[in-house]
PDB file of N, CA and C in Angstrom:
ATOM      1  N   UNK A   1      37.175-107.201  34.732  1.00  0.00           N
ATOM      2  CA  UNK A   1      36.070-106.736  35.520  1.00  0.00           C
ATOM      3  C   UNK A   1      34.780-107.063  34.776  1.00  0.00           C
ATOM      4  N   UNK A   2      33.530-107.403  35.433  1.00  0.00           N
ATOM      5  CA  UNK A   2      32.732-107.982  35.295  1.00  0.00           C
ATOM      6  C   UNK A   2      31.514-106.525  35.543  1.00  0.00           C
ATOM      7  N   UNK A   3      30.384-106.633  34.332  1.00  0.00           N
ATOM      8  CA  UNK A   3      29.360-105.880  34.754  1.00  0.00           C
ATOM      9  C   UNK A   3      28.507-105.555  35.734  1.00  0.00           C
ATOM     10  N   UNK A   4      28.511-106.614  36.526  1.00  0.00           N
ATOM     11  CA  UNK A   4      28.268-106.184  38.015  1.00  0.00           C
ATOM     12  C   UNK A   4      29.190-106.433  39.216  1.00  0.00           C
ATOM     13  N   UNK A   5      30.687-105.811  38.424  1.00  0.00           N
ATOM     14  CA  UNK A   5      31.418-105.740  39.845  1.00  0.00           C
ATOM     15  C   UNK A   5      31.278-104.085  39.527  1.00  0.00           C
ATOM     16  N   UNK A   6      30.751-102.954  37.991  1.00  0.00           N
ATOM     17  CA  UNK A   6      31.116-101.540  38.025  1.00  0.00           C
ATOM     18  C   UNK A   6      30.803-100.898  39.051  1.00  0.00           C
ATOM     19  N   UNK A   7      29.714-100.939  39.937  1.00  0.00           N
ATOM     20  CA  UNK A   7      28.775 -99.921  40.966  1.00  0.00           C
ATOM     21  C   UNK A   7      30.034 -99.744  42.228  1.00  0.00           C
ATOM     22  N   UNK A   8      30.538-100.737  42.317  1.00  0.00           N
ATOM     23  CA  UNK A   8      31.520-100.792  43.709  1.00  0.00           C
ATOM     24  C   UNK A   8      32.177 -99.822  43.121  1.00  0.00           C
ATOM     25  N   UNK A   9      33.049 -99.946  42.551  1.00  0.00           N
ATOM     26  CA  UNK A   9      34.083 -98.901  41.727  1.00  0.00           C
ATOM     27  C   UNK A   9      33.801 -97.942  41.409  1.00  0.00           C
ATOM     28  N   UNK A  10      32.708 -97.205  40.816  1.00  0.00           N
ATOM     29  CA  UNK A  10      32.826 -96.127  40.775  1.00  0.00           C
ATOM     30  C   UNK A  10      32.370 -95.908  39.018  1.00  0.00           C
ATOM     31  N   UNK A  11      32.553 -97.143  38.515  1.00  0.00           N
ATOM     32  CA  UNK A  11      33.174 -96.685  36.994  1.00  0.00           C
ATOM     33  C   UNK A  11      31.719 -96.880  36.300  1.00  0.00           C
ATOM     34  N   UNK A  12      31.922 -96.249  34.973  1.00  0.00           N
ATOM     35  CA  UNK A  12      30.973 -96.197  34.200  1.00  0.00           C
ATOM     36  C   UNK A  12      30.461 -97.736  33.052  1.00  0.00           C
ATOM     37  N   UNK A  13      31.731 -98.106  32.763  1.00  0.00           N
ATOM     38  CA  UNK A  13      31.735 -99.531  32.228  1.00  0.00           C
ATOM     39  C   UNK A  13      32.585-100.095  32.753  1.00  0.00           C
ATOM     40  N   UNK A  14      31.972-101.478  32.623  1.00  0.00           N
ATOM     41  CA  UNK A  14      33.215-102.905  32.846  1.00  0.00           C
ATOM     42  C   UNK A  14      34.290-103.010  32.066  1.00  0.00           C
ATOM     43  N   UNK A  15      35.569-102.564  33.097  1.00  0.00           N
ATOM     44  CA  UNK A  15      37.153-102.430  32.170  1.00  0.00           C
ATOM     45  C   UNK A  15      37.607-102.267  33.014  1.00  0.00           C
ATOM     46  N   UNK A  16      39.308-102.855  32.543  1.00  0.00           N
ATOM     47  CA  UNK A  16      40.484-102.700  33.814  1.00  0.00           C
ATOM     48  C   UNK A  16      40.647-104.030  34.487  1.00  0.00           C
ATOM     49  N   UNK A  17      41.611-104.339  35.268  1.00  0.00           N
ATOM     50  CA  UNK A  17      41.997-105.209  36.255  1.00  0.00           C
ATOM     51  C   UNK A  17      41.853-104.264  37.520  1.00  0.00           C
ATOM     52  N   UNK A  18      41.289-105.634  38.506  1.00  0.00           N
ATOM     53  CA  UNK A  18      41.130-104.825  39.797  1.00  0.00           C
ATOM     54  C   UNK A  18      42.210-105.522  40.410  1.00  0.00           C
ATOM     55  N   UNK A  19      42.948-105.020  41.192  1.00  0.00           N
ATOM     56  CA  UNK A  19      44.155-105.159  42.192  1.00  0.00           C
ATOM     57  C   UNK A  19      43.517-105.864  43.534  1.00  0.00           C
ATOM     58  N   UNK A  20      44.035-106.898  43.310  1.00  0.00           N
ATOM     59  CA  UNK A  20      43.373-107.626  44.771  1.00  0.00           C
ATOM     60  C   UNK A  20      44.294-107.507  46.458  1.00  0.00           C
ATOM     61  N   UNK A  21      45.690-107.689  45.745  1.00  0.00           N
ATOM     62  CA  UNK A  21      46.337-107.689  46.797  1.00  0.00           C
ATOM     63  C   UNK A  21      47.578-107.002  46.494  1.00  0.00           C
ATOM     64  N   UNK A  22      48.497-106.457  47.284  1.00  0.00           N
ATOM     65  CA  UNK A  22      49.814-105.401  46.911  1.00  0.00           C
ATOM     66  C   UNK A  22      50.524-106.319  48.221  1.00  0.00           C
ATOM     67  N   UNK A  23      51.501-106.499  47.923  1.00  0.00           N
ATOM     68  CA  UNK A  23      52.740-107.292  49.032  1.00  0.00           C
ATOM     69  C   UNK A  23      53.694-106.254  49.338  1.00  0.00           C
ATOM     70  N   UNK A  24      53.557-106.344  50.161  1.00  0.00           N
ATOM     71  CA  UNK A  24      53.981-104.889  51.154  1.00  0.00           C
ATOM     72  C   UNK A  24      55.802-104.970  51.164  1.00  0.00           C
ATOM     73  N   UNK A  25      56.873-104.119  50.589  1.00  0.00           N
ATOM     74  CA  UNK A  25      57.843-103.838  50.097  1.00  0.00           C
ATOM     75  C   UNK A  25      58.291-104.299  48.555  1.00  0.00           C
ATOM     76  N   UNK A  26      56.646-105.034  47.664  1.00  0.00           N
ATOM     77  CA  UNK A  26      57.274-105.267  46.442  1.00  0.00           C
ATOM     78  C   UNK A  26      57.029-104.146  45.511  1.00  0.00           C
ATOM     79  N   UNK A  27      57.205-104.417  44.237  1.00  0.00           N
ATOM     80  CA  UNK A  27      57.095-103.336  43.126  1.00  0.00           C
ATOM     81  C   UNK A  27      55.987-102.460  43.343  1.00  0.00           C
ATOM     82  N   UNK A  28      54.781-103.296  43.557  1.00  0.00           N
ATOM     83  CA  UNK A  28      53.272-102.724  43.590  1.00  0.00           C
ATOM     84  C   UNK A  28      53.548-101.634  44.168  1.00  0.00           C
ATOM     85  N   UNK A  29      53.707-102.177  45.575  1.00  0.00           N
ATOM     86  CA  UNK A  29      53.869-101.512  47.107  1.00  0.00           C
ATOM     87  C   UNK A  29      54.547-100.291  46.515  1.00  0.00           C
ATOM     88  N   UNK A  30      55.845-100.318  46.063  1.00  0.00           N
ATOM     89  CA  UNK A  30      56.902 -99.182  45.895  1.00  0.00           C
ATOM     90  C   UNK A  30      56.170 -97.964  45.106  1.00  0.00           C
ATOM     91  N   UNK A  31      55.244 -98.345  43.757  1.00  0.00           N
ATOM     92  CA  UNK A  31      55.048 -97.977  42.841  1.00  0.00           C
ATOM     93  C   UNK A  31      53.703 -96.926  43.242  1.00  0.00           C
ATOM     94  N   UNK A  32      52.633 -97.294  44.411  1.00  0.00           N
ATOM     95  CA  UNK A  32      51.616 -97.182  45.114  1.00  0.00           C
ATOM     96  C   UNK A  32      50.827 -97.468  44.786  1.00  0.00           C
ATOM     97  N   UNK A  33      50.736 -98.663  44.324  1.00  0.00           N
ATOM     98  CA  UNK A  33      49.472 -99.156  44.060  1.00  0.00           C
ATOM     99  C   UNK A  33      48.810 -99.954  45.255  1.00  0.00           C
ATOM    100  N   UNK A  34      47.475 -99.680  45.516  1.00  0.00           N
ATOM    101  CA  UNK A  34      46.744-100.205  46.609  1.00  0.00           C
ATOM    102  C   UNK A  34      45.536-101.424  46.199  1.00  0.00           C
ATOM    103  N   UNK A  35      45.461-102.343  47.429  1.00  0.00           N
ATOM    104  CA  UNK A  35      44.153-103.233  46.973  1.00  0.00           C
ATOM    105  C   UNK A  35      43.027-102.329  46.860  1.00  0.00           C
ATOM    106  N   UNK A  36      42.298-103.053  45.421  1.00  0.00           N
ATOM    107  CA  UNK A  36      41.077-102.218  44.840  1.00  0.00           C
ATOM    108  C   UNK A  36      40.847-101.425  44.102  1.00  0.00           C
ATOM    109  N   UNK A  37      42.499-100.889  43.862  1.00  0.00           N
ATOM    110  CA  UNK A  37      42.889-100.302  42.394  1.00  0.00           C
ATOM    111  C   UNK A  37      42.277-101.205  41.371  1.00  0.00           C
ATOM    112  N   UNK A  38      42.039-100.489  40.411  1.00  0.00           N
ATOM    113  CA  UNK A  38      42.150-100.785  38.723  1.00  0.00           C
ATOM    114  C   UNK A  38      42.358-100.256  37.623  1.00  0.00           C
ATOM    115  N   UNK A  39      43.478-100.966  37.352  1.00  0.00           N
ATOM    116  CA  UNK A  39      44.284-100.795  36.160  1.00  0.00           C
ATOM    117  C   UNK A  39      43.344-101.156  35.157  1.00  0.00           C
ATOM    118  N   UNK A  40      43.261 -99.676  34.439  1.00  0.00           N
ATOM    119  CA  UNK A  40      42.393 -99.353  33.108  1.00  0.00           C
ATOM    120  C   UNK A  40      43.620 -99.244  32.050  1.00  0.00           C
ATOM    121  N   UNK A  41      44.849 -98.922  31.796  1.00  0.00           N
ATOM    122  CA  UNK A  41      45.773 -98.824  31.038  1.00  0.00           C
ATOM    123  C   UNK A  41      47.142 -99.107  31.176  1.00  0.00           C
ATOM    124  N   UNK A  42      47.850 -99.597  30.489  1.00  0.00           N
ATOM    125  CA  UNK A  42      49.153 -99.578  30.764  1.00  0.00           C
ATOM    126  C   UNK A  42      49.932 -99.212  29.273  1.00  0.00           C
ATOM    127  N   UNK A  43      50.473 -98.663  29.502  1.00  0.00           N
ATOM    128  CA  UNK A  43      51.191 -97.619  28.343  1.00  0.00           C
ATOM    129  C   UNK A  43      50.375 -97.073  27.794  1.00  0.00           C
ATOM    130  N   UNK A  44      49.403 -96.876  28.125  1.00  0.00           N
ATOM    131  CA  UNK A  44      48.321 -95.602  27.219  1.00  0.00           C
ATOM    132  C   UNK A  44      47.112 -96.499  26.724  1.00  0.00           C
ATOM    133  N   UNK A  45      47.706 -97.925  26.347  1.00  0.00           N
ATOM    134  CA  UNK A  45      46.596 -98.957  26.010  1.00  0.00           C
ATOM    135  C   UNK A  45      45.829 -99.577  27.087  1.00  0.00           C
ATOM    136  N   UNK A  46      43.987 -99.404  26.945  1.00  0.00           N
ATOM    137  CA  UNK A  46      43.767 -99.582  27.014  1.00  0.00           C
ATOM    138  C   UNK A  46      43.509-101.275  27.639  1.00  0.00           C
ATOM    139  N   UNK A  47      43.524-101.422  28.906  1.00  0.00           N
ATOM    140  CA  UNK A  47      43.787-103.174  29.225  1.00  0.00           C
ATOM    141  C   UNK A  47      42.578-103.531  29.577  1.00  0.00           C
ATOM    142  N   UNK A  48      41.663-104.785  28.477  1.00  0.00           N
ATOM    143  CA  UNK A  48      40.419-105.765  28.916  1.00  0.00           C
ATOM    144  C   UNK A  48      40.356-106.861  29.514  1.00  0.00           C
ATOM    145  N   UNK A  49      41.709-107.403  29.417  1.00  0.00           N
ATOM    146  CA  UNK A  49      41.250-108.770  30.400  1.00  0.00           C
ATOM    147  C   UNK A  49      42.879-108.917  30.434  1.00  0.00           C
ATOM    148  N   UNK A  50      42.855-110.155  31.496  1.00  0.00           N
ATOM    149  CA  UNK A  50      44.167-110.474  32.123  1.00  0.00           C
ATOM    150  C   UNK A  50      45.561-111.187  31.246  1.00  0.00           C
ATOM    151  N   UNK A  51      44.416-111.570  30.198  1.00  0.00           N
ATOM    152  CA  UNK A  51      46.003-112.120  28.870  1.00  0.00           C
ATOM    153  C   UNK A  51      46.063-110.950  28.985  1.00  0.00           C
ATOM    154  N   UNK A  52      46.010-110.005  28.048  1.00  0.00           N
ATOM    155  CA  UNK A  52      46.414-108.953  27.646  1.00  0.00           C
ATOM    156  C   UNK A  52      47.815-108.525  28.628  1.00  0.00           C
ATOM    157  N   UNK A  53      46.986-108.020  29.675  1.00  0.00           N
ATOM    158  CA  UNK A  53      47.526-107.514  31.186  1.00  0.00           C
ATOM    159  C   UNK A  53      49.311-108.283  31.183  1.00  0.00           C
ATOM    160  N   UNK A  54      49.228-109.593  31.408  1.00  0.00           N
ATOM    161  CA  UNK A  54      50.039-110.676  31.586  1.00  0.00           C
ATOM    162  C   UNK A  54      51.511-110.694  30.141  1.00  0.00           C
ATOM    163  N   UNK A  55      50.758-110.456  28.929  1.00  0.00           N
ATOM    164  CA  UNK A  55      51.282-110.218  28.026  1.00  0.00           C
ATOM    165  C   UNK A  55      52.463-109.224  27.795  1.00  0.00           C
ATOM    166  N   UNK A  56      51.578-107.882  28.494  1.00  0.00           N
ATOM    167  CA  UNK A  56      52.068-106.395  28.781  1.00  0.00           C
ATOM    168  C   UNK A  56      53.721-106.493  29.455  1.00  0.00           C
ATOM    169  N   UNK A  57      53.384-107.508  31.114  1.00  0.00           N
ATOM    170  CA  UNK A  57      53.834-107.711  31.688  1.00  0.00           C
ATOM    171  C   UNK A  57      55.225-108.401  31.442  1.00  0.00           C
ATOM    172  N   UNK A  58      54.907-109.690  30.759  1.00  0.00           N
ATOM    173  CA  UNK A  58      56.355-110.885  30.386  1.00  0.00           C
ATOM    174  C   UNK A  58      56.855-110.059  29.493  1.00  0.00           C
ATOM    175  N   UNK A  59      56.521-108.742  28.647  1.00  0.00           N
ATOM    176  CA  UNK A  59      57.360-108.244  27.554  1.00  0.00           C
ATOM    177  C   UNK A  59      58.361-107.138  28.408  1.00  0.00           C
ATOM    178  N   UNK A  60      58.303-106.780  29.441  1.00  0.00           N
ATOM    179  CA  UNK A  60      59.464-106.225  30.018  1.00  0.00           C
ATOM    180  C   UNK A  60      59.058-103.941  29.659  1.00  0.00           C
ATOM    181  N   UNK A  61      58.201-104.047  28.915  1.00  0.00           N
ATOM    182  CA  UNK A  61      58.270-102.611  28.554  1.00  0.00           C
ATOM    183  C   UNK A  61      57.343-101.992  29.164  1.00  0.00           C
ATOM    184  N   UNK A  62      56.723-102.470  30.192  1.00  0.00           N
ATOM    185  CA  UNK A  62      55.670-101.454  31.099  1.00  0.00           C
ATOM    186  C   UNK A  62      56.357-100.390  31.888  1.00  0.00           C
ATOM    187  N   UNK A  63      55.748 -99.220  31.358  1.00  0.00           N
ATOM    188  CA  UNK A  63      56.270 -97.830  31.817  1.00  0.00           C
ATOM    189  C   UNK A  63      55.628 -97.062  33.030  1.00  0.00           C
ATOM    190  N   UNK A  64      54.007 -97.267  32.339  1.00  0.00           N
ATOM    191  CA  UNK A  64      53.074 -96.704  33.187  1.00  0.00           C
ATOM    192  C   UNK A  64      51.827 -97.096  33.179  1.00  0.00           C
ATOM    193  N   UNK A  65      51.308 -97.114  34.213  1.00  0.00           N
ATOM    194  CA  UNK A  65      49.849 -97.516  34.291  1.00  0.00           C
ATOM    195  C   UNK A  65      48.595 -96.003  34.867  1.00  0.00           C
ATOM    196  N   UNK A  66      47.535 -96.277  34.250  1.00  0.00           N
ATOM    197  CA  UNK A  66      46.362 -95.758  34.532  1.00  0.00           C
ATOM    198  C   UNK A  66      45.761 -96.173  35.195  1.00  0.00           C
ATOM    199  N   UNK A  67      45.145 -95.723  36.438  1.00  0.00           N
ATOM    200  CA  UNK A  67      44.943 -96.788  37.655  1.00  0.00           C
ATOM    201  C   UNK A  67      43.578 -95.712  37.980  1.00  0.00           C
ATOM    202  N   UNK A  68      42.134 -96.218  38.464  1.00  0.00           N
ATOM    203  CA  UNK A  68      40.646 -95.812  38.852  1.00  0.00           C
ATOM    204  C   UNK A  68      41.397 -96.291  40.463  1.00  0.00           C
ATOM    205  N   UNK A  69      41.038 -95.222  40.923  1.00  0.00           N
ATOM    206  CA  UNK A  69      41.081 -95.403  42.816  1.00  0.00           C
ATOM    207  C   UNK A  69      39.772 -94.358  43.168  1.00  0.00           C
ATOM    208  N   UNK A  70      39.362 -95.074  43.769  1.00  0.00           N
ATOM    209  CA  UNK A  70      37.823 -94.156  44.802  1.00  0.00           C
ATOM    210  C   UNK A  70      37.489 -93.051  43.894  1.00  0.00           C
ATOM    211  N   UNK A  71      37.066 -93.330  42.613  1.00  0.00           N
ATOM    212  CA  UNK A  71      36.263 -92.199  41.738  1.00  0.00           C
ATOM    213  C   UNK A  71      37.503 -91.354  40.894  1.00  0.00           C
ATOM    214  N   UNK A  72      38.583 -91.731  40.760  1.00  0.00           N
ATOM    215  CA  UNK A  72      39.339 -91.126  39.990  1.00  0.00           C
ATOM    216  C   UNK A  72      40.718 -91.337  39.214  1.00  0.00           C
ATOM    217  N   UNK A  73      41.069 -90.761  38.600  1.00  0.00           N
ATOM    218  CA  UNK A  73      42.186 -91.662  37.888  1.00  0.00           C
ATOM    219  C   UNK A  73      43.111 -90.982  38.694  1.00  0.00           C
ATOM    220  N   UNK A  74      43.894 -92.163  38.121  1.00  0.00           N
ATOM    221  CA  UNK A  74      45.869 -91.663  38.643  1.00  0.00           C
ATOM    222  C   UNK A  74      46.568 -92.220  37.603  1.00  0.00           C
ATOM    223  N   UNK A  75      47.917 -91.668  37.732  1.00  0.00           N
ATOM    224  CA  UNK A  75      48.853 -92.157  36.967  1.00  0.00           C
ATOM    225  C   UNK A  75      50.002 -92.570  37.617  1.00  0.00           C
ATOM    226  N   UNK A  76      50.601 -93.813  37.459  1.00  0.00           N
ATOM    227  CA  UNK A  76      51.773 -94.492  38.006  1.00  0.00           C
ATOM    228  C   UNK A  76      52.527 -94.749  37.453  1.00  0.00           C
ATOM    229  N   UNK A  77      53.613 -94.529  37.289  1.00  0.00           N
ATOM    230  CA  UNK A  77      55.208 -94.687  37.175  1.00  0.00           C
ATOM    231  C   UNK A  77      56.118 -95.520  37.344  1.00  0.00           C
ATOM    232  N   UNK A  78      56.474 -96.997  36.541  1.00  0.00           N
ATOM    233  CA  UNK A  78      57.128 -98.130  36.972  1.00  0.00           C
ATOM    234  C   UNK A  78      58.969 -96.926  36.739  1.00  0.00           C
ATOM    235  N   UNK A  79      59.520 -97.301  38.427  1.00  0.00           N
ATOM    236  CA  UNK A  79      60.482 -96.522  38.517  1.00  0.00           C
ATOM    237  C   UNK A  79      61.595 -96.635  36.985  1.00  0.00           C
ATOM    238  N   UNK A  80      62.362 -95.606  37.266  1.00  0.00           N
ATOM    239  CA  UNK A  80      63.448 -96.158  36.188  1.00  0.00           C
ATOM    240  C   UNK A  80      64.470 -96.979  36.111  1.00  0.00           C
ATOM    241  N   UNK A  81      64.859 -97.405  37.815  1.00  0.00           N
ATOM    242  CA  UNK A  81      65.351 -97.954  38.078  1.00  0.00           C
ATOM    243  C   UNK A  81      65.277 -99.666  37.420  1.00  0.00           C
ATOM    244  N   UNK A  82      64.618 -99.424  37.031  1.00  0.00           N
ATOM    245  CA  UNK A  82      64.144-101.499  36.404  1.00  0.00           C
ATOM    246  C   UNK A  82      63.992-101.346  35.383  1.00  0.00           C
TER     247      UNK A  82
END
């Protein structure tokens, strides 16, 4: 996220991945994540840019994410099932 994408969002600084699109019956979808989310954390760490993010991802150990939706946080839960 970029310093003048913060005002849309809500947020105080530029951080996080914003969720552009969720494919309707995949993980995202299941998990509830919506377009326009942003993922500020995943496992507690802090995520700045999309290596990182991507990194998180190919290592197989993402548990949970910290997600900014319309002025507030949430917390999400990659099932246990996977």
């Amino acid at each position: 996220m970029k310093e003048e994408d913060v005002a849309p969002f809500g947020l105080a600084k530029a951080r996080g991945i914003v969720v552009v699109n969720v494919t309707k019956g995949g993980l995202a979808d299941d998990m509830g994540f919506l377009a326009g989310d942003v993922i500020l954390e995943v496992n507690n760490s802090e995520i700045g840019d999309v290596d990182l993010f991507v990194q998180f991802a190919r290592s197989g150990a993402i548990k949970n994410f910290r997600v900014w939706r319309k002025g507030q946080a949430l917390e999400l839960t990659v099932p246990q099932s996977l």
